[in-house]
N, C-alpha and C. Protein backbone atom coordinates (compact mmCIF):
# COMPACT_ATOMS: atom_id res chain seq x y z
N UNK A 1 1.80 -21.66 -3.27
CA UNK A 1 0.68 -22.30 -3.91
C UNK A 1 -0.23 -21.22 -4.50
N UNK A 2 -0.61 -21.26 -6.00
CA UNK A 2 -1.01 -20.27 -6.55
C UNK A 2 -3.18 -20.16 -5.92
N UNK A 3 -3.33 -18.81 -5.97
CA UNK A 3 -4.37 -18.68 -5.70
C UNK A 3 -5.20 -19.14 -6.77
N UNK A 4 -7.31 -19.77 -6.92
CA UNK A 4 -7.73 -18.99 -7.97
C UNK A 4 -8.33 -17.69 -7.34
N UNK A 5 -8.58 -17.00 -8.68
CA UNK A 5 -8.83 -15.32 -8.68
C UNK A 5 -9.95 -15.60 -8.63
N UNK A 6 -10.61 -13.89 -7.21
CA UNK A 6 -11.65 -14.30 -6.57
C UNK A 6 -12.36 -13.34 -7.68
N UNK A 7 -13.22 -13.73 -8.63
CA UNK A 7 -14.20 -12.44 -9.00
C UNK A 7 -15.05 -11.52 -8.35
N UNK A 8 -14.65 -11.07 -7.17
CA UNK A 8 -15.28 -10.09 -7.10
C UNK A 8 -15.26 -8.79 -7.06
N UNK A 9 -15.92 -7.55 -6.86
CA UNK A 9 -15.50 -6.07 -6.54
C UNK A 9 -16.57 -5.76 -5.18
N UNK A 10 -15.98 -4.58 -4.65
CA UNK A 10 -16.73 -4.27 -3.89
C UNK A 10 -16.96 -2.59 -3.86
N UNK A 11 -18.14 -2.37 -3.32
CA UNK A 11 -18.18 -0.76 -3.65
C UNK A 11 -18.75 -0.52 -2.45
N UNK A 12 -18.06 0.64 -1.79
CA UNK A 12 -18.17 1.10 -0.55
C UNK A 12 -19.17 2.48 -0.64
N UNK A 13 -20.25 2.74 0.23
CA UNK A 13 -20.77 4.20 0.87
C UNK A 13 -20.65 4.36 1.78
N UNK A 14 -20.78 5.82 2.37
CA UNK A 14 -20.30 6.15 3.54
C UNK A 14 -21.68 6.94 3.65
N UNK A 15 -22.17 6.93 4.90
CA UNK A 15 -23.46 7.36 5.41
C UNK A 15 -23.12 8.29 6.80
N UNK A 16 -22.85 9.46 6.77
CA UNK A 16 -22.44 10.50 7.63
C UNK A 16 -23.32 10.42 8.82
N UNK A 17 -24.33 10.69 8.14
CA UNK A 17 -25.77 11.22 9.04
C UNK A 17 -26.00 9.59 10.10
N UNK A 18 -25.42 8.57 9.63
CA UNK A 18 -25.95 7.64 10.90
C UNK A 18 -24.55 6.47 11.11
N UNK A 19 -23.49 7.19 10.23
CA UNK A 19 -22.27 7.42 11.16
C UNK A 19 -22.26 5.52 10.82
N UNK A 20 -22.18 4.97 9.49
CA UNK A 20 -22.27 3.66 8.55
C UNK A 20 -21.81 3.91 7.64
N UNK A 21 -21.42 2.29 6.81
CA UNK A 21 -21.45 2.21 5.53
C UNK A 21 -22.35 1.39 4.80
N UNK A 22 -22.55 1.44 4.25
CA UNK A 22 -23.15 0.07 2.98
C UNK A 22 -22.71 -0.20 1.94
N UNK A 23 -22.27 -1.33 2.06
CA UNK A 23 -21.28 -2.01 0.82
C UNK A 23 -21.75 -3.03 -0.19
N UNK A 24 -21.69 -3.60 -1.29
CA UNK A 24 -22.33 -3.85 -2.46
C UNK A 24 -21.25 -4.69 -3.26
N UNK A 25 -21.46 -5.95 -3.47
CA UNK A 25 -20.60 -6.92 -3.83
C UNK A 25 -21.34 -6.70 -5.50
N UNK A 26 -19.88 -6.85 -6.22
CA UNK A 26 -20.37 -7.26 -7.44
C UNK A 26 -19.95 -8.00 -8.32
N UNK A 27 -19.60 -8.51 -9.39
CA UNK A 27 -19.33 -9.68 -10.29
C UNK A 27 -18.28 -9.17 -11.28
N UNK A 28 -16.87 -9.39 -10.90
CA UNK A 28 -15.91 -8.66 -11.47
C UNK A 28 -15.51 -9.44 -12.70
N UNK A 29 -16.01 -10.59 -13.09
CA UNK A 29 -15.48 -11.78 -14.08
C UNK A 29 -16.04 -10.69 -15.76
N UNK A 30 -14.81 -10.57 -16.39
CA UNK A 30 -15.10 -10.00 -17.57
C UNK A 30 -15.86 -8.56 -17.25
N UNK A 31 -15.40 -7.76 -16.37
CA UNK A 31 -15.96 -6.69 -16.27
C UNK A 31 -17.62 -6.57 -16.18
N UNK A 32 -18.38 -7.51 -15.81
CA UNK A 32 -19.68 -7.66 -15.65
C UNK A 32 -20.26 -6.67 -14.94
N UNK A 33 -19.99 -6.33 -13.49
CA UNK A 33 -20.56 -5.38 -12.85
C UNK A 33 -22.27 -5.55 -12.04
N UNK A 34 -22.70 -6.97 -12.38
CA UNK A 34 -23.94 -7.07 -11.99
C UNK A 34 -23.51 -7.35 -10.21
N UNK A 35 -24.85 -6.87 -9.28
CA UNK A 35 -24.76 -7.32 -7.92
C UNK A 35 -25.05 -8.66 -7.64
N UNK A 36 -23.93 -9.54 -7.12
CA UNK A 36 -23.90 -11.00 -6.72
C UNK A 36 -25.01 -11.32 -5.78
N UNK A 37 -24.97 -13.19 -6.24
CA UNK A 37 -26.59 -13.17 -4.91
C UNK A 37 -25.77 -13.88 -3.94
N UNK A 38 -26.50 -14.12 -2.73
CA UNK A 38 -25.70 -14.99 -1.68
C UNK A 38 -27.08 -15.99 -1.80
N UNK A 39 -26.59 -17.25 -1.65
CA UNK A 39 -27.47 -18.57 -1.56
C UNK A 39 -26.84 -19.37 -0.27
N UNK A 40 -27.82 -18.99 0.76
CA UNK A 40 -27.55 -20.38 2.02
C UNK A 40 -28.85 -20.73 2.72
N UNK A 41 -28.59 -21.77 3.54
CA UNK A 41 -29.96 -22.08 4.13
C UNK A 41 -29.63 -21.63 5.96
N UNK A 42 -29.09 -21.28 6.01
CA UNK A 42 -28.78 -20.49 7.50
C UNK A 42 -27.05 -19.65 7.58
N UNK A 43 -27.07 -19.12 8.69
CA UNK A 43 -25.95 -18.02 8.87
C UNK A 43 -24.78 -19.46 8.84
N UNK A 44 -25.22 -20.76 9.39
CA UNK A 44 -24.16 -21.77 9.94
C UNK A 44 -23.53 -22.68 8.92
N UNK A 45 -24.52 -22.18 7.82
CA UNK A 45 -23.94 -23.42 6.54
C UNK A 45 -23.29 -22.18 5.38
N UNK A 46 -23.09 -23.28 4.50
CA UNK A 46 -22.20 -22.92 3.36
C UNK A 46 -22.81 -21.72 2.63
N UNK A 47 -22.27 -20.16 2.89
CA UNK A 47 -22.91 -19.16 1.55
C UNK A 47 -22.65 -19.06 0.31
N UNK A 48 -23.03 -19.24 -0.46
CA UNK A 48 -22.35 -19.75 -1.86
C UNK A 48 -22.90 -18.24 -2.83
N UNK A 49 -21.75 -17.82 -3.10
CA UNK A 49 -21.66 -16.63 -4.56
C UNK A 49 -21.82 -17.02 -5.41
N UNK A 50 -23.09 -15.81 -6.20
CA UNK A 50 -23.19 -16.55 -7.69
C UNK A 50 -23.58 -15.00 -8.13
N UNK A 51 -23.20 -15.10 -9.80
CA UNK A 51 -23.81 -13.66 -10.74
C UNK A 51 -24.78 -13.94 -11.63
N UNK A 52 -25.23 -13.17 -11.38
CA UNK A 52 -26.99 -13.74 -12.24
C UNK A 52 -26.73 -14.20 -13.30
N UNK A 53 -25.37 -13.63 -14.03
CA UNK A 53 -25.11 -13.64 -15.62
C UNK A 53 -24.03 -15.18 -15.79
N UNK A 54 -22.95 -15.24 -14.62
CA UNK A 54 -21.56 -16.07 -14.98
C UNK A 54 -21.68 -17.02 -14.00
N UNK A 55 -22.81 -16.98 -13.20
CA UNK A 55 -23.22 -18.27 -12.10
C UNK A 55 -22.00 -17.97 -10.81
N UNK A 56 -21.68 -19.27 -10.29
CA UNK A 56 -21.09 -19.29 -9.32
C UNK A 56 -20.05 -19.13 -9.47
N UNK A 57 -19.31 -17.96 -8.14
CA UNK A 57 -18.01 -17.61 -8.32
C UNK A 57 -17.32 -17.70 -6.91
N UNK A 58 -17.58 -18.21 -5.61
CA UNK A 58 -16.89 -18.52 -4.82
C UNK A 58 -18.17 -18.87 -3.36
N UNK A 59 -17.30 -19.31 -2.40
CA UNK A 59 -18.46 -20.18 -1.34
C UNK A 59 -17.61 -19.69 0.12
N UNK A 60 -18.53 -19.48 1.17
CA UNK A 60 -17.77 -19.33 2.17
C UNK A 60 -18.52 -20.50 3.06
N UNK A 61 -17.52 -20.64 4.57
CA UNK A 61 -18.71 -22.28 5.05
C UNK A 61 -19.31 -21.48 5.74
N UNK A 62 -19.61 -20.25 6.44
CA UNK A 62 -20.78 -19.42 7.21
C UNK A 62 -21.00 -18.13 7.07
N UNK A 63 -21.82 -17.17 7.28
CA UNK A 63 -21.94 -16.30 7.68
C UNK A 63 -21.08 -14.82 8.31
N UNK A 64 -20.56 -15.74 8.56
CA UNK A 64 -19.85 -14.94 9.52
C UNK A 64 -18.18 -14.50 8.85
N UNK A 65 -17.91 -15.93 8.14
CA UNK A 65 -16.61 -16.08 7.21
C UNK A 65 -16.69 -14.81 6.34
N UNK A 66 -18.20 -14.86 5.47
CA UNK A 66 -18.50 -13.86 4.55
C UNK A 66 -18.66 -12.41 4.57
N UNK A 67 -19.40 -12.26 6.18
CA UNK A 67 -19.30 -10.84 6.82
C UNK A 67 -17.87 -10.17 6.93
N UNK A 68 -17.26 -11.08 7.52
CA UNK A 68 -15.48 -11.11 7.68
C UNK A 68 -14.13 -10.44 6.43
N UNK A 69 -14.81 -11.08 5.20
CA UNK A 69 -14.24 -11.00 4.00
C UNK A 69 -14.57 -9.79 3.21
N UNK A 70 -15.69 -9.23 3.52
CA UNK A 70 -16.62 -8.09 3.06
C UNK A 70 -15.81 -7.04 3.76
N UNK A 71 -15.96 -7.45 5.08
CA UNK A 71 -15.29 -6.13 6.11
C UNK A 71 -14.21 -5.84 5.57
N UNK A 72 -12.92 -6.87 5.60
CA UNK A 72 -11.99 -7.06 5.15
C UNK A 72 -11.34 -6.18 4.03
N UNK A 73 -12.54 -6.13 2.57
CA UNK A 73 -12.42 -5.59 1.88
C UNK A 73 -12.74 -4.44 1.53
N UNK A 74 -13.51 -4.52 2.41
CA UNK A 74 -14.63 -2.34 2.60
C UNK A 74 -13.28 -1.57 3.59
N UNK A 75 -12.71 -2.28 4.42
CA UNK A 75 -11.86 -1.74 5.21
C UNK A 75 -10.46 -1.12 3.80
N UNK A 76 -10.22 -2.17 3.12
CA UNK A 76 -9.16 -1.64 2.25
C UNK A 76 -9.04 -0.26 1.51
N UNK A 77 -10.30 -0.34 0.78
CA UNK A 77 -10.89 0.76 0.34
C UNK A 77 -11.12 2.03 1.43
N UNK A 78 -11.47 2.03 2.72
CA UNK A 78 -11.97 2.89 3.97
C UNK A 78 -10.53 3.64 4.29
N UNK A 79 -9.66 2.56 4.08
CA UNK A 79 -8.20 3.09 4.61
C UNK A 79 -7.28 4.25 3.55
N UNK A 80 -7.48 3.43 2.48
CA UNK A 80 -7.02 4.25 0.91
C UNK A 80 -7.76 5.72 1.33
N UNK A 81 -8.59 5.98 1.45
CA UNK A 81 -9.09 6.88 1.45
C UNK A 81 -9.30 8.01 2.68
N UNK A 82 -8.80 7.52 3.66
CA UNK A 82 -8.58 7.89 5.02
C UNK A 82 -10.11 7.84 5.60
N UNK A 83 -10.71 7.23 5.81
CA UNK A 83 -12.01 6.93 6.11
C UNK A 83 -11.68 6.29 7.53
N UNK A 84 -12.91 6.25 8.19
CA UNK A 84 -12.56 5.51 9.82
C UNK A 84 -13.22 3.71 9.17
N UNK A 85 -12.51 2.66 9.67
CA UNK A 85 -12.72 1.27 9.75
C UNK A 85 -14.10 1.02 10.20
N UNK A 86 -14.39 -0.38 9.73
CA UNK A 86 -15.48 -1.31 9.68
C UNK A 86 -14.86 -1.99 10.69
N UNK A 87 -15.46 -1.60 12.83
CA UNK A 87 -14.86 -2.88 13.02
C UNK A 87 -14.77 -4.32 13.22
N UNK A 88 -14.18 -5.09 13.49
CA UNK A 88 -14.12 -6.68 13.56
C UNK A 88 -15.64 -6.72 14.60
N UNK A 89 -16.56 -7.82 14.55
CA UNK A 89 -17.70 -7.78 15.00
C UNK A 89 -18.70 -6.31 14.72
N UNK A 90 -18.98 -5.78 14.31
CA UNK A 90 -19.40 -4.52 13.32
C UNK A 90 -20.96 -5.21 13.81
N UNK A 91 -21.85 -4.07 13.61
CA UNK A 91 -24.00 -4.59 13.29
C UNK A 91 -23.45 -4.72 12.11
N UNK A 92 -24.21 -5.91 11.23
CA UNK A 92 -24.12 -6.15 9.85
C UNK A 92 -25.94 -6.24 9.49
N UNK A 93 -26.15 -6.17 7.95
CA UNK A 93 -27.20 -6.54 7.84
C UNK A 93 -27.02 -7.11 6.53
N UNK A 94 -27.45 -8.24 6.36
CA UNK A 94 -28.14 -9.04 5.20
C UNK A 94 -28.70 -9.18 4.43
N UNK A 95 -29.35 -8.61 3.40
CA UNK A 95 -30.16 -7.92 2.57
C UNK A 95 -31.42 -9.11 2.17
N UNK A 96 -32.62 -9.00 1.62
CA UNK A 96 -33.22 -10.22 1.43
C UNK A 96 -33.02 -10.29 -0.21
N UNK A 97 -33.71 -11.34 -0.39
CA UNK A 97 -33.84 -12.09 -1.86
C UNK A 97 -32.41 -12.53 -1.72
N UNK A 98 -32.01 -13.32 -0.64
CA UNK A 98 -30.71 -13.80 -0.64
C UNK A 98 -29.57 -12.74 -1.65
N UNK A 99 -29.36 -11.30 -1.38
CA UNK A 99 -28.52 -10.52 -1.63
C UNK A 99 -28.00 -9.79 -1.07
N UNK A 100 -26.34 -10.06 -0.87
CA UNK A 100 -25.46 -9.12 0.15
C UNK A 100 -25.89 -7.49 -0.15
N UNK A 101 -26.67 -7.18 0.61
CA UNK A 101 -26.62 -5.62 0.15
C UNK A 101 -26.19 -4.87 1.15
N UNK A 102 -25.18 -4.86 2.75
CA UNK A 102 -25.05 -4.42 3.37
C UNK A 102 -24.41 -4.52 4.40
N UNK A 103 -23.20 -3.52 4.97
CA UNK A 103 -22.12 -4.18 6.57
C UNK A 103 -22.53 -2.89 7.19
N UNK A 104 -22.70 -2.67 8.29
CA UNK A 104 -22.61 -1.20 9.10
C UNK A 104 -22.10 -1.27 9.94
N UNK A 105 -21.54 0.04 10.42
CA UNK A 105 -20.81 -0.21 11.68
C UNK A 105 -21.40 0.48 12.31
């Protein structure tokens, strides 16, 4: 069963000095590049992706789904590069103005 294609990218830092990363979702539809917002009304309901420019581009049902998917994908990149993993249950942080700006481990 064919997927749809998820627009997004993700861009990984690595923070030596406090031994983290911080990662940065962005809006891969047509090479856009703007940082995606997250829209929910708690960690327990639906987070819904959107780009300031191409609107909504995918929904997770919590918090936690979305932290998960982020890791998921910062880990891909962490590994390519021989970097140490983001792990499963990780400190995360949430950025405000409803924008993913951040996973740490």
């Amino acid at each position: 069963m064919p997927h749809d294609p998820i627009f997004l990218e993700i861009e990984v830092k690595g923070n030596d000095t406090e031994d983290s990363f911080e990662t940065n979702l962005h809006c891969s539809r047509a090479d856009c590049g703007e940082i995606v917002n997250i829209d929910s009304d708690g960690p327990k309901t639906i987070q819904r992706v959107s780009c300031p420019k191409h609107g909504f581009l995918i929904s997770f049902p919590q918090k936690a789904a979305l932290l998960e998917f982020v890791r998921c994908l910062a880990n891909t990149i962490l590994a390519a590069s021989g970097h140490k993993l983001i792990e499963q249950g990780a400190a995360s942080i949430l950025g405000g103005n409803d924008s993913l700006h951040g996973i740490v481990n």
